[in-house]
PDB file of N, CA and C in Angstrom:
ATOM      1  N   UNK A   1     -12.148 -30.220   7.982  1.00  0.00           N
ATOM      2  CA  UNK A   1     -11.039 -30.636   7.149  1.00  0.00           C
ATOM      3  C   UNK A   1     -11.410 -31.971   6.501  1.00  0.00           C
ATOM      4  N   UNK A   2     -10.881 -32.102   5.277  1.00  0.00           N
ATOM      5  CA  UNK A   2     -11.592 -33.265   4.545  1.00  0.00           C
ATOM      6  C   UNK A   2     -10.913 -34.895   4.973  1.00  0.00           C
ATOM      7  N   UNK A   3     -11.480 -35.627   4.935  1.00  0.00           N
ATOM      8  CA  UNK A   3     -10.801 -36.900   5.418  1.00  0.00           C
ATOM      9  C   UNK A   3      -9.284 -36.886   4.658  1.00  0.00           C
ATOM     10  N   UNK A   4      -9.175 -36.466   3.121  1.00  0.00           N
ATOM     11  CA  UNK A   4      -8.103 -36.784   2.653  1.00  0.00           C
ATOM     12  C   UNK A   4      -7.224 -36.078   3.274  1.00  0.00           C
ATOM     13  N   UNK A   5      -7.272 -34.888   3.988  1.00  0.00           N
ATOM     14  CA  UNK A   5      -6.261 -34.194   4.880  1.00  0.00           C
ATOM     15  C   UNK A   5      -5.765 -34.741   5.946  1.00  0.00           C
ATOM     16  N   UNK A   6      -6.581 -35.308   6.173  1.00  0.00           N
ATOM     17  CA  UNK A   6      -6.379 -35.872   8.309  1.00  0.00           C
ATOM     18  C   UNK A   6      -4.878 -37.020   7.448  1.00  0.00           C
ATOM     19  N   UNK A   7      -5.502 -37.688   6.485  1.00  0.00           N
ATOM     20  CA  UNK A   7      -4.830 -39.136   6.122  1.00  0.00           C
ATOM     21  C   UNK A   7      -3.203 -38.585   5.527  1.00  0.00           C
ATOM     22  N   UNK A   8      -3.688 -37.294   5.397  1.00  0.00           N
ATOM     23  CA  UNK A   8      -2.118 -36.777   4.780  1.00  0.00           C
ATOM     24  C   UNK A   8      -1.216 -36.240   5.574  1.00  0.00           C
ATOM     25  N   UNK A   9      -2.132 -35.543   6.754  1.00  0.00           N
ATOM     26  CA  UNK A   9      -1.035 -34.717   8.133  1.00  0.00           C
ATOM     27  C   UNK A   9      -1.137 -36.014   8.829  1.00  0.00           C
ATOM     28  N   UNK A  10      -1.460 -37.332   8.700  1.00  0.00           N
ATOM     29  CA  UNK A  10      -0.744 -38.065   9.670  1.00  0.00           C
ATOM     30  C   UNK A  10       0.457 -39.083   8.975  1.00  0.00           C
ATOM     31  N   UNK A  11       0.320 -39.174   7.456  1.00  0.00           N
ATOM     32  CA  UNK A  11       1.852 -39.666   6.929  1.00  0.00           C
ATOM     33  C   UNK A  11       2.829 -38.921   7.057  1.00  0.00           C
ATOM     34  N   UNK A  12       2.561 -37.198   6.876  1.00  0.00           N
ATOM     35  CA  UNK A  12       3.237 -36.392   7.294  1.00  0.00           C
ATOM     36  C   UNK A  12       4.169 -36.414   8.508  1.00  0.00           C
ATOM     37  N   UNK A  13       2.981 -37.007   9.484  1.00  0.00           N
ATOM     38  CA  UNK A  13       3.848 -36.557  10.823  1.00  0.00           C
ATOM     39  C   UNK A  13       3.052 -35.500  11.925  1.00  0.00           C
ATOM     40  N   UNK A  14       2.552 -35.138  11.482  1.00  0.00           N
ATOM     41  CA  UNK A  14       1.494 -33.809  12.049  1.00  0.00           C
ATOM     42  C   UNK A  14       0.758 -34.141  13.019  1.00  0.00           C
ATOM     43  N   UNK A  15       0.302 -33.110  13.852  1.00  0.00           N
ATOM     44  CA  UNK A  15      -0.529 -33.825  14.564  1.00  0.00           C
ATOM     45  C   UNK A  15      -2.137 -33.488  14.557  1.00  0.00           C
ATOM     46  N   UNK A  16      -3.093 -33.894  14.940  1.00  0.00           N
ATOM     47  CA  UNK A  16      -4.487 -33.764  14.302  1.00  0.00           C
ATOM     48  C   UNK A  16      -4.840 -32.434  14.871  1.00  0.00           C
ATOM     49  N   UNK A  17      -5.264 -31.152  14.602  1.00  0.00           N
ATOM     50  CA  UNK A  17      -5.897 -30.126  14.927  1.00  0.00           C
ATOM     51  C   UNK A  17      -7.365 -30.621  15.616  1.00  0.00           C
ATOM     52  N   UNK A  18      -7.643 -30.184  16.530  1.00  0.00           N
ATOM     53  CA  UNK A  18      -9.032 -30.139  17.333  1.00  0.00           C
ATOM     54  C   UNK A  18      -9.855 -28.916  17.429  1.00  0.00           C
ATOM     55  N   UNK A  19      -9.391 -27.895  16.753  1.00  0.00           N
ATOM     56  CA  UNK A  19      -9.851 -26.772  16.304  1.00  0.00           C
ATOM     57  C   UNK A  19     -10.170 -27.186  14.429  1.00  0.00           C
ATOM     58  N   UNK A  20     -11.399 -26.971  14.317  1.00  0.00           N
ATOM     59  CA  UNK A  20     -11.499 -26.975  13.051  1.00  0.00           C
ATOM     60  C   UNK A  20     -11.473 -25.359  12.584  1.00  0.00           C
ATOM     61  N   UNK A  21     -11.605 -24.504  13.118  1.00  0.00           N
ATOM     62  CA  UNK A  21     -11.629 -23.255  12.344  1.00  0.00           C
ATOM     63  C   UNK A  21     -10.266 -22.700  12.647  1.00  0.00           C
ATOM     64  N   UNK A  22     -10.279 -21.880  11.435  1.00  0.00           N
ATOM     65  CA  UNK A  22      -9.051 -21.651  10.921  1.00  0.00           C
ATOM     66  C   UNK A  22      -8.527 -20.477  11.741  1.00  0.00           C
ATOM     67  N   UNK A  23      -9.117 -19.597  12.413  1.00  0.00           N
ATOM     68  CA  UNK A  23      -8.766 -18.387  13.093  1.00  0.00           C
ATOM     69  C   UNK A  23     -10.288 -17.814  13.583  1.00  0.00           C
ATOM     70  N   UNK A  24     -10.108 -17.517  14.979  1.00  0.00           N
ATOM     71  CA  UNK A  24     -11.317 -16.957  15.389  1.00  0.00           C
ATOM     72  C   UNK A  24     -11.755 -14.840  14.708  1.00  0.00           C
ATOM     73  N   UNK A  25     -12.867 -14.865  14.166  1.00  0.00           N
ATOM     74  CA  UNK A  25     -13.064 -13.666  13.874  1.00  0.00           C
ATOM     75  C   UNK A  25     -12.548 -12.363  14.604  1.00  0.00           C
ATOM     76  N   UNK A  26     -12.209 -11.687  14.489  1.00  0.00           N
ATOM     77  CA  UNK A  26     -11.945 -10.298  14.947  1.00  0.00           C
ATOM     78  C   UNK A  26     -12.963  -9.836  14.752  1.00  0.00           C
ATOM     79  N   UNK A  27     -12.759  -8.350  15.838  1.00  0.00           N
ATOM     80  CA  UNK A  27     -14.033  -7.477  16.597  1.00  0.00           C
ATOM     81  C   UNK A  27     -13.864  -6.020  15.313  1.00  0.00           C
ATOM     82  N   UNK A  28     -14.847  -5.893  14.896  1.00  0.00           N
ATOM     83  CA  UNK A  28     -15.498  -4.834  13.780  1.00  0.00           C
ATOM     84  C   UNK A  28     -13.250  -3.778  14.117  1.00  0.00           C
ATOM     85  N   UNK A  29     -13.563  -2.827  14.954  1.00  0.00           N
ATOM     86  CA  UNK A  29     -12.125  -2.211  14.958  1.00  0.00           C
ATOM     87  C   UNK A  29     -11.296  -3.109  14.602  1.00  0.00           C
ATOM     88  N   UNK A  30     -11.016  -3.758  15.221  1.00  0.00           N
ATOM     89  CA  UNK A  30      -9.123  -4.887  14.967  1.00  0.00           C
ATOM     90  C   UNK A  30      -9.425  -5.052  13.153  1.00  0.00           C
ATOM     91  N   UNK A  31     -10.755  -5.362  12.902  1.00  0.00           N
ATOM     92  CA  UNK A  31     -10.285  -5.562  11.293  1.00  0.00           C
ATOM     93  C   UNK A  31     -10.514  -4.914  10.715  1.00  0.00           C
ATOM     94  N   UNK A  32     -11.397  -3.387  11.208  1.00  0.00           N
ATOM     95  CA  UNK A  32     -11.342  -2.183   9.827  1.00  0.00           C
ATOM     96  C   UNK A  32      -9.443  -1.979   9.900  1.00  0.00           C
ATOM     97  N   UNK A  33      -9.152  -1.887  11.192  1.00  0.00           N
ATOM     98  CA  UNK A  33      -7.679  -0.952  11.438  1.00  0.00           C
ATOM     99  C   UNK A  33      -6.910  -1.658  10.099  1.00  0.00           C
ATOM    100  N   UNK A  34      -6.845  -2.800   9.806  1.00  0.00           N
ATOM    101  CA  UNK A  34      -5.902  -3.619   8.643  1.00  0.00           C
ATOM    102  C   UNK A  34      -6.286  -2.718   7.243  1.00  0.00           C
ATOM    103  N   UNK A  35      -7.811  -1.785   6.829  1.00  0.00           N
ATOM    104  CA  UNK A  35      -7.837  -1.374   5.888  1.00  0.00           C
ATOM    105  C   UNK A  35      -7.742   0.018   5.927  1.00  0.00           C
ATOM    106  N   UNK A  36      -7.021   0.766   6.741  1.00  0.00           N
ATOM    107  CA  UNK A  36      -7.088   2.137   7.052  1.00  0.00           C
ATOM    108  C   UNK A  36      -5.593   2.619   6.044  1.00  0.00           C
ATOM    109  N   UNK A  37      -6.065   3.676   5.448  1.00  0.00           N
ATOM    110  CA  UNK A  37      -5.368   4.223   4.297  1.00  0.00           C
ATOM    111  C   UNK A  37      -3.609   4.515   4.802  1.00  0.00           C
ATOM    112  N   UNK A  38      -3.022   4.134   4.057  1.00  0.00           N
ATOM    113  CA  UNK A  38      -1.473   4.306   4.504  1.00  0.00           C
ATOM    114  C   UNK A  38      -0.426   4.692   3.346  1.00  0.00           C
ATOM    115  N   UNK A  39       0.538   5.707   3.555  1.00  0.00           N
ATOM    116  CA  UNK A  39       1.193   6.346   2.412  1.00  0.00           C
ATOM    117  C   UNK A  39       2.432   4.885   2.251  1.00  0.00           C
ATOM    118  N   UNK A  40       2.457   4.068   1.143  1.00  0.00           N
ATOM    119  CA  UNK A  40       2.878   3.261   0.546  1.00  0.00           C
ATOM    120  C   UNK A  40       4.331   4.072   0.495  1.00  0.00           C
ATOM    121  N   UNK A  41       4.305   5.519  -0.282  1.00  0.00           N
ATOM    122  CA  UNK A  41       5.470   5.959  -0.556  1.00  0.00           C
ATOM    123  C   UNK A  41       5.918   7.141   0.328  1.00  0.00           C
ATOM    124  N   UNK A  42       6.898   7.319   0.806  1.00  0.00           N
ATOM    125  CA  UNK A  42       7.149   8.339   1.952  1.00  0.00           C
ATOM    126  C   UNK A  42       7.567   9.144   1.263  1.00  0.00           C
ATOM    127  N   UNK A  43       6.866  10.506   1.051  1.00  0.00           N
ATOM    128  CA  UNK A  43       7.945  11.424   0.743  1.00  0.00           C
ATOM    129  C   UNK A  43       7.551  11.999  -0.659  1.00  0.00           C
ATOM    130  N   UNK A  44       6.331  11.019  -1.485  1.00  0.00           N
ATOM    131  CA  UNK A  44       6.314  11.052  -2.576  1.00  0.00           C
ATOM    132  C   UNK A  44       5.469  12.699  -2.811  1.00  0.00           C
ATOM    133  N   UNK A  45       4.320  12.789  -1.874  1.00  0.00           N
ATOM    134  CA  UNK A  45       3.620  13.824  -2.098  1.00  0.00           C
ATOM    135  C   UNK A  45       4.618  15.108  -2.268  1.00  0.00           C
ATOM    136  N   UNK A  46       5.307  15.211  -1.020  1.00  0.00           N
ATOM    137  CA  UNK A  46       6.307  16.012  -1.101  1.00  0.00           C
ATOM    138  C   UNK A  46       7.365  16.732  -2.515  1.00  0.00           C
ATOM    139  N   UNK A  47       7.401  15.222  -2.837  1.00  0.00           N
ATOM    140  CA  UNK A  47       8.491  15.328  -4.115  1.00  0.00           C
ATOM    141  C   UNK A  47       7.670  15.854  -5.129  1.00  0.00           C
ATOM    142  N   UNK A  48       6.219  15.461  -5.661  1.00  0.00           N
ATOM    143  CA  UNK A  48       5.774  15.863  -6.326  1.00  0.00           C
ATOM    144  C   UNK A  48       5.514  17.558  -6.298  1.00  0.00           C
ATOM    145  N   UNK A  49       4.917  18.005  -5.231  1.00  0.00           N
ATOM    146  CA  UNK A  49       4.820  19.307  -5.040  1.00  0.00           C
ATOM    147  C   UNK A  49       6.635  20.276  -5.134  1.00  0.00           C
ATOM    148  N   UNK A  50       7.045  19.406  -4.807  1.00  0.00           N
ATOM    149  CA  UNK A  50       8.862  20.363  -5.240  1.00  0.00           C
ATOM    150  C   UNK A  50       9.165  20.203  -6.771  1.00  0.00           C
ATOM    151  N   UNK A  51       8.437  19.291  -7.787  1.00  0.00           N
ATOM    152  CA  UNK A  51       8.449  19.344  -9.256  1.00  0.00           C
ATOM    153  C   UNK A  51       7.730  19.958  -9.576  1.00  0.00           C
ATOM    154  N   UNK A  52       6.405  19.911  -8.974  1.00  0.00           N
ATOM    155  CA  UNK A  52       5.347  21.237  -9.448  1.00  0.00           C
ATOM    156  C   UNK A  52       6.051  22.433  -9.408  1.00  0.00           C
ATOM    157  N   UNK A  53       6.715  22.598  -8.259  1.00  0.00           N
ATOM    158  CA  UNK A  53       7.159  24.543  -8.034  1.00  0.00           C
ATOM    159  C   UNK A  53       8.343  24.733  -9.186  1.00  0.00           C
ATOM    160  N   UNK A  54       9.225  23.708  -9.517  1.00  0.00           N
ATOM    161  CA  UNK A  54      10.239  24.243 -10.199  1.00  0.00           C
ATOM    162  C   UNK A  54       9.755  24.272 -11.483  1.00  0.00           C
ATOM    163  N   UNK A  55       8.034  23.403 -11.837  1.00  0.00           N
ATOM    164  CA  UNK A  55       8.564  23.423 -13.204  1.00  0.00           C
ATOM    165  C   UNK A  55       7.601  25.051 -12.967  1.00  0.00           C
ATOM    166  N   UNK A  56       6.949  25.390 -12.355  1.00  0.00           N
ATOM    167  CA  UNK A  56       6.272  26.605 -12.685  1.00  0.00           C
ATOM    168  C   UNK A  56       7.110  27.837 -12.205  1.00  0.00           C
ATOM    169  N   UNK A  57       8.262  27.699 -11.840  1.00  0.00           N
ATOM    170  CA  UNK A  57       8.990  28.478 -11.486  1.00  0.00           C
ATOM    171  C   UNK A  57       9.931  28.906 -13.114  1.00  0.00           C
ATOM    172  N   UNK A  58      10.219  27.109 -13.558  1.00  0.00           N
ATOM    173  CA  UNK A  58      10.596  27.234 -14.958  1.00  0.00           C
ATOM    174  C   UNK A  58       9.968  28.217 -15.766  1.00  0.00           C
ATOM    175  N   UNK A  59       8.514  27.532 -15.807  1.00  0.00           N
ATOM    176  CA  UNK A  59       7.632  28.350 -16.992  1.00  0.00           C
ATOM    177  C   UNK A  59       7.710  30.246 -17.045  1.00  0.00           C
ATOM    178  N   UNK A  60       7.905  30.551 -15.219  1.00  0.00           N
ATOM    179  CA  UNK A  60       7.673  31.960 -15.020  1.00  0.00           C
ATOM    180  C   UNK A  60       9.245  32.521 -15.821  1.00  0.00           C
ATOM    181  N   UNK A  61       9.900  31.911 -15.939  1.00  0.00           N
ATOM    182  CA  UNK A  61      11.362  32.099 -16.347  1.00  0.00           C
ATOM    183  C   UNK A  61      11.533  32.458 -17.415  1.00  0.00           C
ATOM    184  N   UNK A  62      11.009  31.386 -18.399  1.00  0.00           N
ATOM    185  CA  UNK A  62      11.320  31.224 -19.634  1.00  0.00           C
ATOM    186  C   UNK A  62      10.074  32.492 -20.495  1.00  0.00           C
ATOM    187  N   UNK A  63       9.261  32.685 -19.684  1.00  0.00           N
ATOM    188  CA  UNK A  63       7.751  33.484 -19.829  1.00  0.00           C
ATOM    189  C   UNK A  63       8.308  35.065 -19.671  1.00  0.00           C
ATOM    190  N   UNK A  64       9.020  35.094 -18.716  1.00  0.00           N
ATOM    191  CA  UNK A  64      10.092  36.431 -18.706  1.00  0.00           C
ATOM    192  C   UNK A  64      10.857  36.496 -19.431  1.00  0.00           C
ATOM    193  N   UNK A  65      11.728  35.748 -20.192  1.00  0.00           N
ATOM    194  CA  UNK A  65      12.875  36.173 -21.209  1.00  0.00           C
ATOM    195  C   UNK A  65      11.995  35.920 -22.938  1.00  0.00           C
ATOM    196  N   UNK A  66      10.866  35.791 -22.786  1.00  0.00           N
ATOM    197  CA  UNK A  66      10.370  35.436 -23.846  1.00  0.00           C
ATOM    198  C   UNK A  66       9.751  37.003 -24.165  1.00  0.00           C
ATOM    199  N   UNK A  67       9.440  37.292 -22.794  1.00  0.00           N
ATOM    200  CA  UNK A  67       8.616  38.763 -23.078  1.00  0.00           C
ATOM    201  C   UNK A  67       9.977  39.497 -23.149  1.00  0.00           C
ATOM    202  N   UNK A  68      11.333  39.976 -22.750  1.00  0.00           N
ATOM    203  CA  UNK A  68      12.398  40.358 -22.868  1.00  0.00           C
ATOM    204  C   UNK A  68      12.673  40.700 -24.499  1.00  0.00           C
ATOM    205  N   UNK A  69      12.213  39.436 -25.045  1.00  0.00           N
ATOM    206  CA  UNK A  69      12.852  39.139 -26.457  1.00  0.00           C
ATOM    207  C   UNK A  69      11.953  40.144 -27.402  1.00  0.00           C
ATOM    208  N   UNK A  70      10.856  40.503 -26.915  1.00  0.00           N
ATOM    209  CA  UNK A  70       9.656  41.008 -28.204  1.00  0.00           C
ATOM    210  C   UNK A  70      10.058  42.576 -28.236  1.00  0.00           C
ATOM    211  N   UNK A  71       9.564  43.053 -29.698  1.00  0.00           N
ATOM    212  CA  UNK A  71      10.259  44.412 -30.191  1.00  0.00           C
ATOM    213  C   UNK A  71       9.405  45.641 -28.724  1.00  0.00           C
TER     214      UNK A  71
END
């Protein structure tokens, strides 16, 4: 920590750290686990696949009354 720090956490009030490092490293697991893939949105996959079916459920619909309509 730079001298101008020590001179500032003690006008502060603070008291002097005797640890200079900031946090001891973690073991290879503990810090992949923080980048392991996680669904942000719950539910979303889901929702998407229930818009897929209706709209192709649509298309089969409109694809039937279209063939209905021809001479």
């Amino acid at each position: 920590m730079p001298a101008e720090w020590d001179a500032y956490l003690e006008r502060m009030g603070a008291a002097k750290t005797q640890n200079t490092r900031e946090h001891e490293a973690r073991a290879y697991p503990e810090r992949a686990r923080q980048f392991m893939p996680f669904s942000a949105l719950r539910g979303y996959e889901e929702m998407l696949a229930e818009v897929e079916r209706n709209a192709i459920a649509e298309e089969e619909r409109f694809t039937e009354a279209y063939r209905d309509d021809l001479p």
